[in-house]
C-alpha atoms as a PDB file:
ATOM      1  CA  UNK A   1      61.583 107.630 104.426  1.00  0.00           C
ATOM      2  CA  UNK A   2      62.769 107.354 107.906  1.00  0.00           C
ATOM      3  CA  UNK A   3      65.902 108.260 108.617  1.00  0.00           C
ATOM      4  CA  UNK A   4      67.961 105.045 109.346  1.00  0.00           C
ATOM      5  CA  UNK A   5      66.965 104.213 105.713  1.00  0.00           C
ATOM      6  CA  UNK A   6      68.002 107.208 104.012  1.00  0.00           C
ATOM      7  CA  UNK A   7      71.282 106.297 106.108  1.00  0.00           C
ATOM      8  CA  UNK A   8      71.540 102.711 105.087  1.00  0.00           C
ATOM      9  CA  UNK A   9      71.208 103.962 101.023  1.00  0.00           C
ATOM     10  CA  UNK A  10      73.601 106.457 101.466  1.00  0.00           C
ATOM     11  CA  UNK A  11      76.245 104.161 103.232  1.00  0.00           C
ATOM     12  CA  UNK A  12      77.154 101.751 100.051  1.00  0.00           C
ATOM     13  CA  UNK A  13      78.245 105.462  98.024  1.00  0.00           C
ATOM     14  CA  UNK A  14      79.918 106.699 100.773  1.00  0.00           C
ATOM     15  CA  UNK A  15      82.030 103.531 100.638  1.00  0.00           C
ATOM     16  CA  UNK A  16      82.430 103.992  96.661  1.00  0.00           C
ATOM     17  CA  UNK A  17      83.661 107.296  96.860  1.00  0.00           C
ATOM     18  CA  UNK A  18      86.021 107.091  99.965  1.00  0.00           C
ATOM     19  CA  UNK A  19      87.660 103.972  98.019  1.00  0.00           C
ATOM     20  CA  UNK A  20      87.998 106.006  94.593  1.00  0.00           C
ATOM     21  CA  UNK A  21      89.693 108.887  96.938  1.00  0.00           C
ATOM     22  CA  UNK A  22      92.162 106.106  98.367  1.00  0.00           C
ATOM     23  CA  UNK A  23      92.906 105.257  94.552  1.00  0.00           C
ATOM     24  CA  UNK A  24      93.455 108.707  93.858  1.00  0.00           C
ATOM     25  CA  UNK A  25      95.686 109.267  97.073  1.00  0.00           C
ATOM     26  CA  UNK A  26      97.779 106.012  96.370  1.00  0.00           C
ATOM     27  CA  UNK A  27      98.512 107.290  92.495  1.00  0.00           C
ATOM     28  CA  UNK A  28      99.190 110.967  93.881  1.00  0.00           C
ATOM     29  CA  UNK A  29     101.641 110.403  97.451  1.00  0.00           C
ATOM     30  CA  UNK A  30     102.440 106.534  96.937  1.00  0.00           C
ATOM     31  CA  UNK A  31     102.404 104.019  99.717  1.00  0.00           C
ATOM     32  CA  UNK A  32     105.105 104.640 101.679  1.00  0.00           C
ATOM     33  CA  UNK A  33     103.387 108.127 102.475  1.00  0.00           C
ATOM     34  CA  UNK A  34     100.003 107.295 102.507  1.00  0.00           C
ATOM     35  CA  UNK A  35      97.745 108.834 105.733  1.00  0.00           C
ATOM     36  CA  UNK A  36      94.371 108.780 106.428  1.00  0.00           C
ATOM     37  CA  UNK A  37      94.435 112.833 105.960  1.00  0.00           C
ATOM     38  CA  UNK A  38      95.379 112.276 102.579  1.00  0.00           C
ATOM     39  CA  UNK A  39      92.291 109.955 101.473  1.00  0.00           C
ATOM     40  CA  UNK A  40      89.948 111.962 103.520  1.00  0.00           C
ATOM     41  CA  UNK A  41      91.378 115.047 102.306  1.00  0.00           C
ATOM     42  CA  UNK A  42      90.510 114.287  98.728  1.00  0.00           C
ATOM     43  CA  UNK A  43      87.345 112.551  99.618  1.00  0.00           C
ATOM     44  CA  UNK A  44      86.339 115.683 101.221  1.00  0.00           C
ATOM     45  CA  UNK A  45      85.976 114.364 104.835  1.00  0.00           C
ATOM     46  CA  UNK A  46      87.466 113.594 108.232  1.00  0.00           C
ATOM     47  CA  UNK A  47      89.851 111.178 108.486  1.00  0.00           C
ATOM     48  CA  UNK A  48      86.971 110.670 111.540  1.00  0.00           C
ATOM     49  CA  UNK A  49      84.431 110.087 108.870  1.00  0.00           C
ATOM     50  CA  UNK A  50      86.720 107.833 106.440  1.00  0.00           C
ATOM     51  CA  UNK A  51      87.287 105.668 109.389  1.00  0.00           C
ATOM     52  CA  UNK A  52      84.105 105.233 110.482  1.00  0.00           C
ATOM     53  CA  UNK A  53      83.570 103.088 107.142  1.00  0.00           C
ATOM     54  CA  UNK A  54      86.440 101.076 107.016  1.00  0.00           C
ATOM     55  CA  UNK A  55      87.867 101.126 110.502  1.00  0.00           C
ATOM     56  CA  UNK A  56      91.788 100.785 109.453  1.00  0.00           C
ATOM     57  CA  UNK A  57      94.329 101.912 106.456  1.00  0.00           C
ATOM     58  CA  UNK A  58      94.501  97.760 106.009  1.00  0.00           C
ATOM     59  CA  UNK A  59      90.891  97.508 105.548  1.00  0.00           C
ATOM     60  CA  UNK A  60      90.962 100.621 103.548  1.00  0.00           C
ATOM     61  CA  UNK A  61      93.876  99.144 100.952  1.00  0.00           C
ATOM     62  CA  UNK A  62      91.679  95.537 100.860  1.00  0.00           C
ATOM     63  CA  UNK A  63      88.257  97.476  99.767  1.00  0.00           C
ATOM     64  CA  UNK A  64      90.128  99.623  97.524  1.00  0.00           C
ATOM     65  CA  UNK A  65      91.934  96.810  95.442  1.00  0.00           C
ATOM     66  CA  UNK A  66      88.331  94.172  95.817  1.00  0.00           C
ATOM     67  CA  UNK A  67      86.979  97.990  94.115  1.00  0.00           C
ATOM     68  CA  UNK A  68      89.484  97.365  91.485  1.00  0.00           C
ATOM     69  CA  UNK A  69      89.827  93.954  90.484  1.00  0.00           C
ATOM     70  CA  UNK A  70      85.598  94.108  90.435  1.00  0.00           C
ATOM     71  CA  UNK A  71      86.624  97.438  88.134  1.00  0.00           C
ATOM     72  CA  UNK A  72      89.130  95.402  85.859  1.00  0.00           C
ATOM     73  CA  UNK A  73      87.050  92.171  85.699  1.00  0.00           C
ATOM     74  CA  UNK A  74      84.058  94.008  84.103  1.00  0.00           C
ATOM     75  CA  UNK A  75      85.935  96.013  81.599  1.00  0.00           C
ATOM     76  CA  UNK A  76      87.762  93.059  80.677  1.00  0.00           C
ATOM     77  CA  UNK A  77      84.183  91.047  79.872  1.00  0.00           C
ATOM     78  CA  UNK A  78      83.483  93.722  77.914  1.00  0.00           C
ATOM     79  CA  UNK A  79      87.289  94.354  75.858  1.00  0.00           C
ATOM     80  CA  UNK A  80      87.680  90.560  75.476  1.00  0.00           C
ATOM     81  CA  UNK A  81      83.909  90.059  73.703  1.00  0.00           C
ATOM     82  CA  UNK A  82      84.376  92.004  71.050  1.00  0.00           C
ATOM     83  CA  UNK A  83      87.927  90.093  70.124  1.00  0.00           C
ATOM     84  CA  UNK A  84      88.754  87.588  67.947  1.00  0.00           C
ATOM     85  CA  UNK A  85      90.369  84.608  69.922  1.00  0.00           C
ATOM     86  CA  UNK A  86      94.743  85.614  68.885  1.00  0.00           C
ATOM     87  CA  UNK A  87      93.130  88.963  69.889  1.00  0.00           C
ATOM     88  CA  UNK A  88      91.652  87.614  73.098  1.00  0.00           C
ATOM     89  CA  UNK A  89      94.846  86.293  74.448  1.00  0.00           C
ATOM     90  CA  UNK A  90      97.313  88.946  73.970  1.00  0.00           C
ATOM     91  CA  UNK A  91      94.681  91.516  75.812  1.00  0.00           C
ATOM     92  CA  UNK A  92      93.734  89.525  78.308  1.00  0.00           C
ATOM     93  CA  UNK A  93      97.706  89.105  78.877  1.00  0.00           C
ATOM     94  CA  UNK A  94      98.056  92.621  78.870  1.00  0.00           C
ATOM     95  CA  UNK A  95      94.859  93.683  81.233  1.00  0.00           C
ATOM     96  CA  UNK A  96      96.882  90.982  83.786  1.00  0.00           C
ATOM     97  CA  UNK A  97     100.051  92.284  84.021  1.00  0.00           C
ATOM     98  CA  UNK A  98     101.168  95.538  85.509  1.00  0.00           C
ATOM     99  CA  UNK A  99     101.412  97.950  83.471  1.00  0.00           C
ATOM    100  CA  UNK A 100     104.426  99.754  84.887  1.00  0.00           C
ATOM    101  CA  UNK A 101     106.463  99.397  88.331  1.00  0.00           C
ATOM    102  CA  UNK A 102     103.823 102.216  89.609  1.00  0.00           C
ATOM    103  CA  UNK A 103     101.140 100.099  88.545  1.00  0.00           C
ATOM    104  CA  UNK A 104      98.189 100.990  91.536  1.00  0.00           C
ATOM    105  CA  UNK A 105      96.179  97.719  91.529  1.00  0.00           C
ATOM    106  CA  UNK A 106      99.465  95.710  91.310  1.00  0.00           C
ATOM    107  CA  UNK A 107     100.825  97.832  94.169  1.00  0.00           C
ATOM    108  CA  UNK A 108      97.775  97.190  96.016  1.00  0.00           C
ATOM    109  CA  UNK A 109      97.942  93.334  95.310  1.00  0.00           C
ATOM    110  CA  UNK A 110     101.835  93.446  97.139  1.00  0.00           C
ATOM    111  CA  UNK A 111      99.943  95.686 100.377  1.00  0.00           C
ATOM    112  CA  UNK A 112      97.442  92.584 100.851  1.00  0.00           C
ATOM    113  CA  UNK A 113      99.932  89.940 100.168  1.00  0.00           C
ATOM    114  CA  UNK A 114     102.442  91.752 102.858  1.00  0.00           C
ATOM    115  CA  UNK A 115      99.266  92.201 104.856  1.00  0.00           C
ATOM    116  CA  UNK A 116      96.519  89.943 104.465  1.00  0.00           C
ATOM    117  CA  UNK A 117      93.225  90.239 105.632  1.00  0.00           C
ATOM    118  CA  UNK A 118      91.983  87.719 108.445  1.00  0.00           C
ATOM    119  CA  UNK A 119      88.468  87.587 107.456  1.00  0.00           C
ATOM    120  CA  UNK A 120      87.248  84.197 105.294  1.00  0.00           C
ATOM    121  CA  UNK A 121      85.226  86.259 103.434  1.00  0.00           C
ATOM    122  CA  UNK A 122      87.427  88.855 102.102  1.00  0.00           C
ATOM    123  CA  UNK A 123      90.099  86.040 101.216  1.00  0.00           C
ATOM    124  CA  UNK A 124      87.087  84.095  98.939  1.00  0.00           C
ATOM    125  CA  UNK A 125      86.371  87.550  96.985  1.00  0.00           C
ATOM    126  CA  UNK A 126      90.246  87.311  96.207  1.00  0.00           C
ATOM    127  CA  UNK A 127      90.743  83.721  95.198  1.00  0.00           C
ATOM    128  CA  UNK A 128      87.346  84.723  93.147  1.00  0.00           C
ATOM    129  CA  UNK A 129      89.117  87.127  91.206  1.00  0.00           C
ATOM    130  CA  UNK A 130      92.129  84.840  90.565  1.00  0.00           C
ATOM    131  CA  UNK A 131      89.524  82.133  89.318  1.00  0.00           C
ATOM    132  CA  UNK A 132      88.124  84.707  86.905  1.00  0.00           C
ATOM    133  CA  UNK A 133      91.071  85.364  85.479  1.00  0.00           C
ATOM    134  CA  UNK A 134      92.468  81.981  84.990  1.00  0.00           C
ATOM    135  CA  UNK A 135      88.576  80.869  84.094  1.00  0.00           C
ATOM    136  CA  UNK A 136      88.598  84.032  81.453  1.00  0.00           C
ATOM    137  CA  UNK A 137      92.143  82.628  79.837  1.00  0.00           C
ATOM    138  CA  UNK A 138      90.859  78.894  79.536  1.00  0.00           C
ATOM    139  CA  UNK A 139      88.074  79.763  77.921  1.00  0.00           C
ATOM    140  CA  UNK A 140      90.401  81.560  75.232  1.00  0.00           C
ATOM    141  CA  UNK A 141      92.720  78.587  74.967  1.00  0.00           C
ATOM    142  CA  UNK A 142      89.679  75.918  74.920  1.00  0.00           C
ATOM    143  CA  UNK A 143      88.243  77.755  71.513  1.00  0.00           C
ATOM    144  CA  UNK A 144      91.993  78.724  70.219  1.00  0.00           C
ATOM    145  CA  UNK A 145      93.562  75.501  70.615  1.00  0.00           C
ATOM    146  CA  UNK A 146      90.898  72.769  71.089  1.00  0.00           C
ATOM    147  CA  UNK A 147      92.216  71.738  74.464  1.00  0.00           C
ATOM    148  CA  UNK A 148      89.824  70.047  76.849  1.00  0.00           C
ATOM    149  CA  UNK A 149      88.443  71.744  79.959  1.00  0.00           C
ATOM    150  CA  UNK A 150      91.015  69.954  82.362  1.00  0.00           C
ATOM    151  CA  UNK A 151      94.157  70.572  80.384  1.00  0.00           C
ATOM    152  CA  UNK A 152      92.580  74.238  79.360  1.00  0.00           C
ATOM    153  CA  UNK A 153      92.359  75.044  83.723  1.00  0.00           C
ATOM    154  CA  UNK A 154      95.489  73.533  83.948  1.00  0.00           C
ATOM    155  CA  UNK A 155      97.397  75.626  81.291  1.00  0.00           C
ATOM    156  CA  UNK A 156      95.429  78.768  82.342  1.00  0.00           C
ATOM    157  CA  UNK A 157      96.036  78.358  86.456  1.00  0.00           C
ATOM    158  CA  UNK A 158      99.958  77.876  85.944  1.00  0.00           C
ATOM    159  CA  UNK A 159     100.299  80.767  83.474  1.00  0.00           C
ATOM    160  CA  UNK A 160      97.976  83.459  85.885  1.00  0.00           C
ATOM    161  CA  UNK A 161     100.548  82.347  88.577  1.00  0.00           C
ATOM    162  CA  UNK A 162     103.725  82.678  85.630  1.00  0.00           C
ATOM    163  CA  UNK A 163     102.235  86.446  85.229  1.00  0.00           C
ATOM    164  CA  UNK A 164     101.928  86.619  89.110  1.00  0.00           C
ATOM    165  CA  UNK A 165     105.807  85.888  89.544  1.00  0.00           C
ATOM    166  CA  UNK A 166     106.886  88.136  86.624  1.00  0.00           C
ATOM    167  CA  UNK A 167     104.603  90.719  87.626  1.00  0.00           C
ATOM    168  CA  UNK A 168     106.570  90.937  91.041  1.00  0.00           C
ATOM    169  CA  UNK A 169     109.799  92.279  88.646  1.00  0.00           C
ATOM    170  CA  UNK A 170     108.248  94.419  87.124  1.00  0.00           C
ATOM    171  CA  UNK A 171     106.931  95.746  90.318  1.00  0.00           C
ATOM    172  CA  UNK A 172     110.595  95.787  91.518  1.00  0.00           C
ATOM    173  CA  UNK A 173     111.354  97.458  88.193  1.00  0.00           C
ATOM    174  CA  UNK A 174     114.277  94.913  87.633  1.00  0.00           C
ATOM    175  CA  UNK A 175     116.339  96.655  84.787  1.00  0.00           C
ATOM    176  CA  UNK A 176     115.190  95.075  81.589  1.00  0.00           C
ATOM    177  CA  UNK A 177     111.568  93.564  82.955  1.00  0.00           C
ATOM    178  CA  UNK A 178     109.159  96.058  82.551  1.00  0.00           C
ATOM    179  CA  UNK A 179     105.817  95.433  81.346  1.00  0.00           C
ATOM    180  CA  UNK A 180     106.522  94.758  77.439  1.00  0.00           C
ATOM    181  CA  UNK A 181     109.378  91.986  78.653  1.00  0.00           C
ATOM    182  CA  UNK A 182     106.658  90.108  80.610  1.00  0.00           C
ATOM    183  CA  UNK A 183     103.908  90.091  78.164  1.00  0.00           C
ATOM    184  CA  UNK A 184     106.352  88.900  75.372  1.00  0.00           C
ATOM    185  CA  UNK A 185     107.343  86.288  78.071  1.00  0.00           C
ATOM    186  CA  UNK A 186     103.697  85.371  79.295  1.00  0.00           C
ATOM    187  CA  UNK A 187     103.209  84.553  75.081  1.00  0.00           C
ATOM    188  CA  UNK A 188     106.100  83.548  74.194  1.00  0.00           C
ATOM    189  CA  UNK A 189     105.491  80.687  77.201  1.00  0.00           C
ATOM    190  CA  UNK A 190     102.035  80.052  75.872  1.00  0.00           C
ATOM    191  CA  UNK A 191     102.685  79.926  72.339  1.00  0.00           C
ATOM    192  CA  UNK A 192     105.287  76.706  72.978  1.00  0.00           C
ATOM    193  CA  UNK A 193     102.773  75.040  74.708  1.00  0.00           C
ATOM    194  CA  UNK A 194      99.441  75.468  72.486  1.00  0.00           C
ATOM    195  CA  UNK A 195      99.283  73.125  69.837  1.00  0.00           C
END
C-alpha cells in the first residue's frame, strides 16, 4: 500500500481518538480550563499533532459534540426499540435532557451556541440531530396517541425546544431545577396535551 494511503486510513482514527481525549479532558479540567496540552496530553500527542487535525479548540469542541450527539443518537435507536411506547417517551425524555449541571454533551451544546461554527455544513449535521430527536419523539406520540403526522411534528418540535430552554437551568444549576424537575416538567407538559 503506498504510503499516502496507509495515511489517508489512518487519518479518520486519529480524529476518533483525539475527539474521545477532548471528552475525557472536558469531564476531567472543565471548560473554563481547557488547553490544547490537556487533550493532547491524554491523547498521547502534541498539541502540534492534535492541531494538525482540527486546526482550533472551536473546531475541536464542534467535532467532539457532532462525535456525541452521532454517539447518543445510535444508542438511543437501540434503548428506544426494545420499549413499549409509555416506556418510549419517558426515556427518550430522559436521553434529551442533561443529566446534571456538569452534563459534557450539554456543556458542549452551550460552547457551540456561544460559538458557532461558520461552515454550512457543520450547521446541517446540527439541525440533523435536532430533527432526529424531534422525528424520534413524533414517532412515539403518532403510535401513543393517534395524532397525525403534522400535529405529531408539531407537538414533538415545540417540546425538543421546551427541553432545550429547561435544559439551560439545569445547566445553570438553578436551585430546585436539576435534571429530575425537568423531566417531570417535559411529561407533565406532554401528558396535558396527548389525548
Amino acid at each position: 500500500m503506498p504510503p499516502e494511503s496507509k495515511i489517508a486510513l489512518e487519518r479518520p482514527d486519529m480524529r476518533a481518538h483525539v475527539l474521545k481525549a477532548a471528552l475525557l479532558a472536558i469531564e476531567e479540567v472543565g471548560f473554563t480550563r481547557l488547553r490544547i496540552r490537556d487533550i493532547a496530553d491524554r491523547a498521547g500527542m502534541s498539541t502540534g499533532h492534535v492541531l494538525y487535525y482540527f486546526g482550533s479548540r472551536d473546531r475541536i469542541l464542534v467535532s467532539t459534540l457532532l462525535m456525541s450527539e452521532a454517539d447518543l443518537d445510535e444508542r438511543r435507536r437501540v434503548e428506544l426499540a426494545g420499549l413499549d411506547d409509555h416506556a418510549a417517551l419517558e426515556r427518550l425524555v430522559e436521553l434529551y435532557l442533561p443529566k446534571s449541571a456538569q452534563d459534557v454533551r450539554w456543556r458542549l451544546w452551550a460552547q457551540v451556541v456561544a460559538r458557532p461554527p461558520d461552515d454550512e455544513e457543520t450547521l446541517l449535521r446540527l439541525d440533523g440531530f435536532f430533527r432526529s430527536w424531534a422525528a424520534a419523539l413524533a414517532t412515539v406520540v403518532r403510535r401513543l396517541a393517534g395524532l397525525g403526522a403534522e400535529a405529531a411534528e408539531d407537538f414533538a418540535v415545540r417540546h425538543c425546544r421546551l427541553m432545550d430552554g429547561l435544559s439551560n437551568d439545569v445547566l445553570l444549576g438553578m436551585p430546585g431545577h436539576d435534571a429530575t424537575w425537568a423531566k417531570e416538567a417535559v411529561l407533565a407538559s406532554m401528558r396535558r396535551e396527548l389525548p
